[in-house]
N, C-alpha and C. Protein backbone atom coordinates (compact mmCIF):
# COMPACT_ATOMS: atom_id res chain seq x y z
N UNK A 1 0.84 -1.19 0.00
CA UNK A 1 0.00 0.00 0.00
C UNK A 1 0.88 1.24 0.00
N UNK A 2 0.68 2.45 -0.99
CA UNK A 2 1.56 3.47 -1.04
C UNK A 2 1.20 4.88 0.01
N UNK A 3 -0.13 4.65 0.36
CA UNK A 3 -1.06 5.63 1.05
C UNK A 3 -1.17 4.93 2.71
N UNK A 4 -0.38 5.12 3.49
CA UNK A 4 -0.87 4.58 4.89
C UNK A 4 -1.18 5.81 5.68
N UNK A 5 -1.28 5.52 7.10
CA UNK A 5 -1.56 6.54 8.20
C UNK A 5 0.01 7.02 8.08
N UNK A 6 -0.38 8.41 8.29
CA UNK A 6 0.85 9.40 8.77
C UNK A 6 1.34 9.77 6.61
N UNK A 7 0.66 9.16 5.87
CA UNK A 7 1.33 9.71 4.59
C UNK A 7 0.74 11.16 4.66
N UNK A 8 1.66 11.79 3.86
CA UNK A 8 0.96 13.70 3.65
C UNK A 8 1.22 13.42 2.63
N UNK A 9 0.44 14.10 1.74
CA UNK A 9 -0.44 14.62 0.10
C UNK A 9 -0.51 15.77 0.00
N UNK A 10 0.18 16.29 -1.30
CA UNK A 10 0.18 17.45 -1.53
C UNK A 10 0.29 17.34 -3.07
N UNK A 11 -0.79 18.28 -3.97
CA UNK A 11 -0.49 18.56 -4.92
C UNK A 11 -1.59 19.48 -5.70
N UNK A 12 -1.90 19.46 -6.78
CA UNK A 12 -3.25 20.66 -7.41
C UNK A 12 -4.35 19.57 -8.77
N UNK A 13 -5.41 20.29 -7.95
CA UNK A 13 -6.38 20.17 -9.16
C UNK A 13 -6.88 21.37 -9.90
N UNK A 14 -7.29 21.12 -11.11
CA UNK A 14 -7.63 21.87 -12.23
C UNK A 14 -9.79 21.31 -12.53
N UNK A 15 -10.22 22.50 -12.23
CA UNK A 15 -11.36 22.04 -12.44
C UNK A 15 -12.27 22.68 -13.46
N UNK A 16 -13.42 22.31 -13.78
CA UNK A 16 -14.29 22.95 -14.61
C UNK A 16 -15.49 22.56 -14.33
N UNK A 17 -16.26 23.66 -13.60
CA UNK A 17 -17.32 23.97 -12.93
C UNK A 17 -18.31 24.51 -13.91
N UNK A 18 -19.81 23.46 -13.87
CA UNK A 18 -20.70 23.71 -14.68
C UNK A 18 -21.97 23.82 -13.95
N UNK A 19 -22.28 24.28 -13.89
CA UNK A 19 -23.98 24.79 -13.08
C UNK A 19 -24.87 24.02 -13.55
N UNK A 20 -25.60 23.57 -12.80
CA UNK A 20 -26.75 22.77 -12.99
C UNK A 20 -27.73 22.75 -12.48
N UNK A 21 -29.21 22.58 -12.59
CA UNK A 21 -30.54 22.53 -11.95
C UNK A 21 -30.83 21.41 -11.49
N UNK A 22 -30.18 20.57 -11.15
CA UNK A 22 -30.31 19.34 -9.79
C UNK A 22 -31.27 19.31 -9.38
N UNK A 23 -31.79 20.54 -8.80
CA UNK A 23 -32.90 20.74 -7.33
C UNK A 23 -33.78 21.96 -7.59
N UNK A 24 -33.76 22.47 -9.33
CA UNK A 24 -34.99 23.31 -9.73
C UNK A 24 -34.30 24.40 -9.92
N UNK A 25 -33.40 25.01 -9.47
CA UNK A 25 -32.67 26.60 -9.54
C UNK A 25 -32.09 26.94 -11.23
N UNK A 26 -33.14 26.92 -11.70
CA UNK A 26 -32.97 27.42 -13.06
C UNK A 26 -31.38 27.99 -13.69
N UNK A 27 -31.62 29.09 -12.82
CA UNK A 27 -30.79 29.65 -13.51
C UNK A 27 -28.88 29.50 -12.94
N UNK A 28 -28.92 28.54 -12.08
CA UNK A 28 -27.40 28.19 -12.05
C UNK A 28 -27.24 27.36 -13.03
N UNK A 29 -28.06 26.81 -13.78
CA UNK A 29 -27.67 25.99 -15.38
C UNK A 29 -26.67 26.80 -16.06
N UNK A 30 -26.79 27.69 -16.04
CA UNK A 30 -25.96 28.96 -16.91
C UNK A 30 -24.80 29.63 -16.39
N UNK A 31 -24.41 28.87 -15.23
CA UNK A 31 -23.17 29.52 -14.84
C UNK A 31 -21.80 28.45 -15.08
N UNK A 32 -20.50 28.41 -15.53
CA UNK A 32 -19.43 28.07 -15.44
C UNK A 32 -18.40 28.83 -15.30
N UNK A 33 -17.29 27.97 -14.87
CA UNK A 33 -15.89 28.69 -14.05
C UNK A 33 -14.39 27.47 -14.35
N UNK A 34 -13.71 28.06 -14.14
CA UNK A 34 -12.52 27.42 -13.98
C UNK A 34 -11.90 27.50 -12.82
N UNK A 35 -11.44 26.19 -12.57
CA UNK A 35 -11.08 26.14 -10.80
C UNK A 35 -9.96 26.30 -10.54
N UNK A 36 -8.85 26.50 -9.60
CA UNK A 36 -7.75 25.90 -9.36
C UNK A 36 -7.87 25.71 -7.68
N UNK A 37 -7.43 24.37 -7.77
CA UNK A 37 -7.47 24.00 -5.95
C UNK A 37 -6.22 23.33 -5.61
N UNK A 38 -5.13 24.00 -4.80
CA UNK A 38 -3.92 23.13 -4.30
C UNK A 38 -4.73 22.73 -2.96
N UNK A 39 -3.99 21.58 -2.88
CA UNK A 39 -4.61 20.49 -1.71
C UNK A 39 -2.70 19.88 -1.31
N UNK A 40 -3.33 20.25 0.67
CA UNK A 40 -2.07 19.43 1.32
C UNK A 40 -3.32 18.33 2.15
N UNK A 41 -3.19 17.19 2.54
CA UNK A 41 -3.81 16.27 3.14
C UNK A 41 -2.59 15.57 4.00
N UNK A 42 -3.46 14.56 4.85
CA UNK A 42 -2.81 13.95 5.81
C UNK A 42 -3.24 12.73 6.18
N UNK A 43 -3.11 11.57 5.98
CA UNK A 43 -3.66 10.23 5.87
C UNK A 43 -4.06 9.67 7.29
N UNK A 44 -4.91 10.02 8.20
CA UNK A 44 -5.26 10.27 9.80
C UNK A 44 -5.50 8.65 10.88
N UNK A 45 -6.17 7.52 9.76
CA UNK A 45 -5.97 6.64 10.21
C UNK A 45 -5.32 5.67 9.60
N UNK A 46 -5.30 4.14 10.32
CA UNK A 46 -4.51 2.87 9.73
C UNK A 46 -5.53 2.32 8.52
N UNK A 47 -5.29 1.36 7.57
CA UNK A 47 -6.02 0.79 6.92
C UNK A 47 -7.49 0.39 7.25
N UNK A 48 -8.67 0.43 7.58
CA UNK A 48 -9.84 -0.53 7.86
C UNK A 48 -10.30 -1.32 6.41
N UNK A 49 -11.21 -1.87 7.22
CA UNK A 49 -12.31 -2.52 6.15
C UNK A 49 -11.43 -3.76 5.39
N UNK A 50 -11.96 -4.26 4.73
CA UNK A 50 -11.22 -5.53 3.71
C UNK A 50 -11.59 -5.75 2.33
N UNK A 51 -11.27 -6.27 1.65
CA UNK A 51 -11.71 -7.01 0.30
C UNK A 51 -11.75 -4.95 -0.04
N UNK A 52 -12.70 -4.91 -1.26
CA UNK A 52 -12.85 -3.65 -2.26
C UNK A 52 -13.49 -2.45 -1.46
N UNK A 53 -13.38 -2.76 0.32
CA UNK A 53 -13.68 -1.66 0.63
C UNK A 53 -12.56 -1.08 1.83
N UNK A 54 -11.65 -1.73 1.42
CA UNK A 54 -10.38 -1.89 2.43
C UNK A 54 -9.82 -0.29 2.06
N UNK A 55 -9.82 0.44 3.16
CA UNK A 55 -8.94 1.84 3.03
C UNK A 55 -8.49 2.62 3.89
N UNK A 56 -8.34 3.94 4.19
CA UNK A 56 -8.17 4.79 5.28
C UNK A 56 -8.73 6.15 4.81
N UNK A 57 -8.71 6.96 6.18
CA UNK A 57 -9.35 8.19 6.10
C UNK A 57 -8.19 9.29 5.67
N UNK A 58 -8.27 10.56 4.88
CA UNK A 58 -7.06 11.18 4.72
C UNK A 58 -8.07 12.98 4.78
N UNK A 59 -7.69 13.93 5.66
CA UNK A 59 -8.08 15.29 6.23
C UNK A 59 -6.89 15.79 5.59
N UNK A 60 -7.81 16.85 4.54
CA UNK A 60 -7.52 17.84 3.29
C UNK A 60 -7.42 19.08 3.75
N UNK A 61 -6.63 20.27 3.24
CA UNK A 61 -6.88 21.67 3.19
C UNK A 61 -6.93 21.91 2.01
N UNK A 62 -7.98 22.66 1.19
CA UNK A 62 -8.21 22.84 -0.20
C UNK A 62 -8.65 24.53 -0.29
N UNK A 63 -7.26 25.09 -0.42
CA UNK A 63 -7.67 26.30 -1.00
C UNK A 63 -8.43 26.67 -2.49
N UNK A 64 -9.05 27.58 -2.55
CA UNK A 64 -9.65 27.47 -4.02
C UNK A 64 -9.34 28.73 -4.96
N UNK A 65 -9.30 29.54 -5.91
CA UNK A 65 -9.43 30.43 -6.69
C UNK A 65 -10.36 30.02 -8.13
N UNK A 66 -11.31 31.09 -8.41
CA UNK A 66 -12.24 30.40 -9.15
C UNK A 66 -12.42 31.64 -10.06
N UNK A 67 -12.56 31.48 -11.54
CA UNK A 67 -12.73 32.70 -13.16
C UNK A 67 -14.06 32.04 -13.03
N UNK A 68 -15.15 32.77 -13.35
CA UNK A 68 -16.56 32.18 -13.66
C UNK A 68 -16.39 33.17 -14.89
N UNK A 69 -16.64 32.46 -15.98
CA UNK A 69 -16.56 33.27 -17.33
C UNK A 69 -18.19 33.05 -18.28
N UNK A 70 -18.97 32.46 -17.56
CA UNK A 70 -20.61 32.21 -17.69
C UNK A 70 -21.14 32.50 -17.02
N UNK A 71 -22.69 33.34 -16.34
CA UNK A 71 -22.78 34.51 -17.61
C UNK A 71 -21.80 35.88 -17.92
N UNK A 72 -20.81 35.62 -17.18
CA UNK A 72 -20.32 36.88 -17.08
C UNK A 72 -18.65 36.67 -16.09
N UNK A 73 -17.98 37.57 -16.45
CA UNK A 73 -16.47 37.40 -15.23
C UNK A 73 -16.95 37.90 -14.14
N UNK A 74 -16.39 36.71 -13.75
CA UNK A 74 -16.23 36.94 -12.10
C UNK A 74 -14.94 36.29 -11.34
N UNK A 75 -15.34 36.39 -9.93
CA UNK A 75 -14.09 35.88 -9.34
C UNK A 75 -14.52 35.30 -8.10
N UNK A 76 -13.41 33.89 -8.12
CA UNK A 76 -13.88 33.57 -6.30
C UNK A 76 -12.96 33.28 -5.63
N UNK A 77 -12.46 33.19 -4.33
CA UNK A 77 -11.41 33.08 -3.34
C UNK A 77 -12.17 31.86 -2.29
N UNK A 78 -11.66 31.02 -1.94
CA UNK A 78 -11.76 30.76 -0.60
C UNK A 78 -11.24 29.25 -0.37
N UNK A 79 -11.84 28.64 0.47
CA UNK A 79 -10.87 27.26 0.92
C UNK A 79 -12.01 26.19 1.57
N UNK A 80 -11.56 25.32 1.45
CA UNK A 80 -12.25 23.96 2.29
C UNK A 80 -11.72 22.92 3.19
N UNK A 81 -12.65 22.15 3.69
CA UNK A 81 -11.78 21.50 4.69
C UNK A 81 -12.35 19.65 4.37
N UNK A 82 -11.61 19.11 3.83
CA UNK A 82 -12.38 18.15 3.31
C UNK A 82 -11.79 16.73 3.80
N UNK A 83 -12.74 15.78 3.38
CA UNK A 83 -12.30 13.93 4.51
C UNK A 83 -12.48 13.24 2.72
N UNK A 84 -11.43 12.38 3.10
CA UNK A 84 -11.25 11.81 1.45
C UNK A 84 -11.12 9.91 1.95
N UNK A 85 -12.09 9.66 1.75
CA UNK A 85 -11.89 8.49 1.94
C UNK A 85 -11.03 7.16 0.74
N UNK A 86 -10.11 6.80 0.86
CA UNK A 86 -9.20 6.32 -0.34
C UNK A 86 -9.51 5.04 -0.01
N UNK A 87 -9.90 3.93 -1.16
CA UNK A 87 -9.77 2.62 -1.41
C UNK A 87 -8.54 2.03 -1.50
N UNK A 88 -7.73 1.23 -1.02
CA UNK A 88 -6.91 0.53 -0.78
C UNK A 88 -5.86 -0.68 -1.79
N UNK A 89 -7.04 -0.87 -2.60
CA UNK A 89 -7.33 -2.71 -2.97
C UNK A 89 -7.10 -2.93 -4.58
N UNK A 90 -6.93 -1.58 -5.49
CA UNK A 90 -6.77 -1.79 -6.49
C UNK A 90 -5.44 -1.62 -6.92
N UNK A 91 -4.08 -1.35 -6.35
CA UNK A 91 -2.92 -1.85 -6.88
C UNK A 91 -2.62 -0.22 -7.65
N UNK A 92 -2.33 -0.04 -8.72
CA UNK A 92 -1.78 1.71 -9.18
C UNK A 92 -3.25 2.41 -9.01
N UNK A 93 -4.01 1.82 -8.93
CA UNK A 93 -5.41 2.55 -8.88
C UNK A 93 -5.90 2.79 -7.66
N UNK A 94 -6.18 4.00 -7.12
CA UNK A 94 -6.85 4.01 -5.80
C UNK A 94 -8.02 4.98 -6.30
N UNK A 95 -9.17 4.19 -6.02
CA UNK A 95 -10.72 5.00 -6.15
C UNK A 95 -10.61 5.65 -4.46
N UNK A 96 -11.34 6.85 -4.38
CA UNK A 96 -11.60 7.96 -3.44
C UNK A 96 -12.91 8.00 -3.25
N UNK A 97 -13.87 8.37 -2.35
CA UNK A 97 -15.08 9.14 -2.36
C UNK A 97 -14.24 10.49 -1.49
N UNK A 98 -14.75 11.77 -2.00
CA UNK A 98 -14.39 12.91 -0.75
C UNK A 98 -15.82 13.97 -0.50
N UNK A 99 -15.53 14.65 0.65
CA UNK A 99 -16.59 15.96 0.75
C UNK A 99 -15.87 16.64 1.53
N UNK A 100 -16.15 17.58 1.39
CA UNK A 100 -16.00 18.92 1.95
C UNK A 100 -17.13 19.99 2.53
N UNK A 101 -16.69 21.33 3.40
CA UNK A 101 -17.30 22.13 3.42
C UNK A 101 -16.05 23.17 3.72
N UNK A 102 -16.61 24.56 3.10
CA UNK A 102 -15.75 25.51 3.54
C UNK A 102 -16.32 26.65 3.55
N UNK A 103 -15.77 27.95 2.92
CA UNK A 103 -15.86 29.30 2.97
C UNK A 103 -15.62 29.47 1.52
N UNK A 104 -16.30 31.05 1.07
CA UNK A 104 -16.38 31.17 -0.23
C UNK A 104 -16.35 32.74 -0.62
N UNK A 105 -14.98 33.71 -0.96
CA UNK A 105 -15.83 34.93 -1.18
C UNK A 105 -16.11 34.99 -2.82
N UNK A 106 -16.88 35.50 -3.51
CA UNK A 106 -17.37 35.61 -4.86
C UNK A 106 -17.93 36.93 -5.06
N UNK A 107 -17.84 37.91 -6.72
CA UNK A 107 -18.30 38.79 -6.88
C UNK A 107 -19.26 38.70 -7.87
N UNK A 108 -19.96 37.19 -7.94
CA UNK A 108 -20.81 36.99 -8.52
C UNK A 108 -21.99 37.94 -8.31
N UNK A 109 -21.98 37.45 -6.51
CA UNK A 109 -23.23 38.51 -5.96
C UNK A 109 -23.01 39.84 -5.93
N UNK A 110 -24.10 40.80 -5.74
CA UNK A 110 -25.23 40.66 -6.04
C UNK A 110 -26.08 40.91 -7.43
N UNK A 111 -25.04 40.07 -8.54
CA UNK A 111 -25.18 40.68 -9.91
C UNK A 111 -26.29 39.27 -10.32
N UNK A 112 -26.31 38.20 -9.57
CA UNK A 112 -27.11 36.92 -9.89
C UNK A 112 -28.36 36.85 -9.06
N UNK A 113 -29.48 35.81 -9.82
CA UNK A 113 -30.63 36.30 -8.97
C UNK A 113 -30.43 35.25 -7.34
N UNK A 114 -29.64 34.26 -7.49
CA UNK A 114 -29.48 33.26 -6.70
C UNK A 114 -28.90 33.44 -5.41
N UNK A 115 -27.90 34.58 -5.59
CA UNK A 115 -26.98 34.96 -4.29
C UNK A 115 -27.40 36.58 -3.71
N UNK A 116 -27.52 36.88 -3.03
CA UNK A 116 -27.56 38.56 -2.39
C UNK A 116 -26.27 38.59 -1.92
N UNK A 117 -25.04 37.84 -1.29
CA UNK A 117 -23.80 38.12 -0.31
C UNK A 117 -22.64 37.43 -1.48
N UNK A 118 -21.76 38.44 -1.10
CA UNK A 118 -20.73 38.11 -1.70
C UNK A 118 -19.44 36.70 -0.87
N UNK A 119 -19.86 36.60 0.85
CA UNK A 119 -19.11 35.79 1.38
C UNK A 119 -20.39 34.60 1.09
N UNK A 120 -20.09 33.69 1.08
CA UNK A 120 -20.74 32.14 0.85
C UNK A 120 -20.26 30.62 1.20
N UNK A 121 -21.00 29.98 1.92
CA UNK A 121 -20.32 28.65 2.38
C UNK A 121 -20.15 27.99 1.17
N UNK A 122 -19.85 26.74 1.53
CA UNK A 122 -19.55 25.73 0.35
C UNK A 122 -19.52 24.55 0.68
N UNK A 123 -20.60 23.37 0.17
CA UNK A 123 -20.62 22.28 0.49
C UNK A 123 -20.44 21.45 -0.68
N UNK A 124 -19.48 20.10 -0.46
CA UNK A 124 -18.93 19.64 -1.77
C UNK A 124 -18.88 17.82 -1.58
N UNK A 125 -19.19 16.78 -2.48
CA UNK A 125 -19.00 15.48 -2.27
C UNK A 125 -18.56 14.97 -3.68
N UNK A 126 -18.08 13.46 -3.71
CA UNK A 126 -17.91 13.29 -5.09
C UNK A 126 -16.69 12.27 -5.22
N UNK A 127 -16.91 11.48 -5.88
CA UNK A 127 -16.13 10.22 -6.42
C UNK A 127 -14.07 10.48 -7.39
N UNK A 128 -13.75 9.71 -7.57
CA UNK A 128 -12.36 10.03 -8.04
C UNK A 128 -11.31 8.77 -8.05
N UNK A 129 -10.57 9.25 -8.95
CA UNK A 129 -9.48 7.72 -8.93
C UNK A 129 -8.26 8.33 -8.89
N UNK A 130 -7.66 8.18 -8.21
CA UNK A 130 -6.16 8.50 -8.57
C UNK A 130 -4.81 6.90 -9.15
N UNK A 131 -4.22 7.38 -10.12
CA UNK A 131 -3.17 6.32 -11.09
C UNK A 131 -2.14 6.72 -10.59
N UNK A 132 -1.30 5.67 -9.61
CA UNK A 132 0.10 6.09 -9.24
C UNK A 132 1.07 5.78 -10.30
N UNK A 133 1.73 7.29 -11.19
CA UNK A 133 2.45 6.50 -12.65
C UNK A 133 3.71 6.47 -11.87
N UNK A 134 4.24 6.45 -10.48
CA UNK A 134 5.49 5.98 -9.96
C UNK A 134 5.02 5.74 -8.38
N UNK A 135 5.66 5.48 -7.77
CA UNK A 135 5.72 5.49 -6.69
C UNK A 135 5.27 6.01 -5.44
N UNK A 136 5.67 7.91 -5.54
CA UNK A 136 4.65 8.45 -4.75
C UNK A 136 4.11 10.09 -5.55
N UNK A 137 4.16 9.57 -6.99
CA UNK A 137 3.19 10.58 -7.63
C UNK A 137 1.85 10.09 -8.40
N UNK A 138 1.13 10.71 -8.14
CA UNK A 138 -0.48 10.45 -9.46
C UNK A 138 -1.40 11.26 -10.05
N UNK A 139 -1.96 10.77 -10.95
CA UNK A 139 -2.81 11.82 -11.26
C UNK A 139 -3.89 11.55 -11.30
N UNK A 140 -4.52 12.60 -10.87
CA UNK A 140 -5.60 12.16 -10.06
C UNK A 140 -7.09 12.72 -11.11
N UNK A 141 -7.86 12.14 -11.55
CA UNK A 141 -9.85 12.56 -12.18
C UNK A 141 -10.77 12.37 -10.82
N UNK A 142 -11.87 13.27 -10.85
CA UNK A 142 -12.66 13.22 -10.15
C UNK A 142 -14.18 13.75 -10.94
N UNK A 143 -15.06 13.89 -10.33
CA UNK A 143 -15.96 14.57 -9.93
C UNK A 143 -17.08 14.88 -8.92
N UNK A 144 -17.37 15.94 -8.55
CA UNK A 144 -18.09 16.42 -7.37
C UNK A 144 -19.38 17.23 -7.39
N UNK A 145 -19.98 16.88 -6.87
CA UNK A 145 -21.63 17.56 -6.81
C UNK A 145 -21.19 18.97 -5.96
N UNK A 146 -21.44 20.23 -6.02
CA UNK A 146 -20.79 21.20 -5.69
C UNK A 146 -21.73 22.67 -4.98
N UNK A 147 -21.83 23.01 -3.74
CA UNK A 147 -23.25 23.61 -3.57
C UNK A 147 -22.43 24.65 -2.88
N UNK A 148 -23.14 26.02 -3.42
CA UNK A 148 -22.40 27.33 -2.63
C UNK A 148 -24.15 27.98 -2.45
N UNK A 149 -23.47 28.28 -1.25
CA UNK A 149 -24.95 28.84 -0.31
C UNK A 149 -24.56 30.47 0.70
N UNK A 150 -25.21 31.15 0.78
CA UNK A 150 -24.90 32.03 1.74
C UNK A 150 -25.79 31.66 3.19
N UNK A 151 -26.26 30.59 3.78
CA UNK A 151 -26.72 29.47 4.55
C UNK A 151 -28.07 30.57 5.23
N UNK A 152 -28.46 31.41 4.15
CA UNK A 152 -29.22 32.17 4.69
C UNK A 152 -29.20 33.13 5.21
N UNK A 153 -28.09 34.20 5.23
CA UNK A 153 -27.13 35.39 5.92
C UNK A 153 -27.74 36.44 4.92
N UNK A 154 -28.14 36.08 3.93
CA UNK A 154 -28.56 37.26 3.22
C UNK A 154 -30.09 37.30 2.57
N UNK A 155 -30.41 38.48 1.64
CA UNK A 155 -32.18 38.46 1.79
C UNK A 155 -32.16 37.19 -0.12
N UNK A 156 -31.06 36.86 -0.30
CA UNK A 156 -31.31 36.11 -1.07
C UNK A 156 -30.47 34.72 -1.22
N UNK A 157 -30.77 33.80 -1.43
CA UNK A 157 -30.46 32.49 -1.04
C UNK A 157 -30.88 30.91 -2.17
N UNK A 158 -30.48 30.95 -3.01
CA UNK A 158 -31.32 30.04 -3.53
C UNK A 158 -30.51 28.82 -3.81
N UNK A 159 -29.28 29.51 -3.99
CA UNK A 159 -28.13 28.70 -4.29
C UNK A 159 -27.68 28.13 -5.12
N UNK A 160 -26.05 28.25 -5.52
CA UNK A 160 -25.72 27.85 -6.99
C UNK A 160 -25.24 26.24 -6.57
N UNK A 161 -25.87 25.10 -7.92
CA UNK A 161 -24.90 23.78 -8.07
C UNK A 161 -24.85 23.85 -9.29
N UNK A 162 -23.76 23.31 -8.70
CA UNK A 162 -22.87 22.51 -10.27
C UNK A 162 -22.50 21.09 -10.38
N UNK A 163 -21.89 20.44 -10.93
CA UNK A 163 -20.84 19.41 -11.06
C UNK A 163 -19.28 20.27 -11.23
N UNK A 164 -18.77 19.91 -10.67
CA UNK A 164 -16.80 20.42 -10.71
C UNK A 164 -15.83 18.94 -10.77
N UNK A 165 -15.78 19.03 -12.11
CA UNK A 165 -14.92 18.03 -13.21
C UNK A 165 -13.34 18.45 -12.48
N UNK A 166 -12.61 17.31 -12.62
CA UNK A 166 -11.39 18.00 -11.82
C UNK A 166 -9.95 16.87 -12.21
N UNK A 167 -8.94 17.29 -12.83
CA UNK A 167 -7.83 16.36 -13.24
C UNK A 167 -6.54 17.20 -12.19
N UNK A 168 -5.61 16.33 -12.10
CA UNK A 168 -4.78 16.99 -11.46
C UNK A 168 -3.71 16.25 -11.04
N UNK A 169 -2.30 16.56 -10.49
CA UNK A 169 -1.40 15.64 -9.90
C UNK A 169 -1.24 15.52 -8.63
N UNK A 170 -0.62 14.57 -7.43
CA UNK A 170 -0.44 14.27 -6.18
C UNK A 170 0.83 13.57 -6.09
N UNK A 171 1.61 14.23 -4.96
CA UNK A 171 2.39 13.68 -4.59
C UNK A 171 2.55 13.16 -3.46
N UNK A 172 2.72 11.75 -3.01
CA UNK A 172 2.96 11.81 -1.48
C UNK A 172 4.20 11.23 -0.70
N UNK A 173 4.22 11.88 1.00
CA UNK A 173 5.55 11.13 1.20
C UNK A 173 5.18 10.27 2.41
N UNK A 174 6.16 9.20 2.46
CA UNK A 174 5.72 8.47 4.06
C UNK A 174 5.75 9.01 5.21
């Protein structure tokens, strides 16, 4: 196993964030962005589980910077704090589930009908594989169901999702 307790992970994803009506909100269909997220992690426990569900837990810091160039430029800043659960059992292949939540500032608002506040939480989940092409580097595909909310702090709230497509490299050390 190349991923045990005590490994640290560090490296960047590249994403592309597409808005979607999931849950009726029309008009986040029409929003996209380009992501960039460096991620340091920390592999927190020993192996559990067995057979194809054999893995460990690994606690992320995921800063973010975000171009929304649909409907219009914008910009976003902020970071997350996310639990990445890594599969064990497939040999150069390690499948992930992760989520997150964090903080979000954006100058989307108050130019969209969805947001009134420009600060905004961020709640995030979503599947992924990472291919170790050596030893302790990979590159890593994902994707994530992606929800930014102002959790009700402001007189408007409806909230943007997307899907956030995401390729990227990782390095880790023992």
């Amino acid at each position: 196993t190349r991923v045990t307790k005590g490994t640290l992970e560090y490296g960047v994803l590249l994403g592309y964030w597409q808005g979607n009506n999931l849950f009726g909100n029309e008009p986040s269909a029409n929003r996209s962005a380009l992501y960039v997220l460096p991620q340091v992690g920390y592999v927190v426990t020993d192996e559990v589980g067995s057979g194809g569900l054999a893995g460990n837990l690994e606690v992320l810091f995921e800063p973010m910077a975000a171009h929304y160039f649909q409907p219009f430029s914008a910009s976003a800043f902020g970071g997350s704090l996310v639990l990445k659960y890594n599969f064990l059992s497939f040999g150069r292949w390690m499948p992930f589930w992760d989520g997150g939540a964090g903080m979000l500032w954006t100058d989307l608002a108050p130019r969209i009908p969805e947001q009134s506040t420009q600060f905004n939480f961020i709640l995030q989940t979503g599947p992924g594989v990472s291919y170790f092409v050596s030893e302790h580097t990979a590159v890593t595909f994902g994707v994530r169901f992606h929800h930014i909310s102002n959790s009700g702090i402001g007189e408007r709230n409806i909230g943007l999702n997307a899907w956030l497509f995401n390729v990227g490299v990782s390095f880790f050390t023992p």
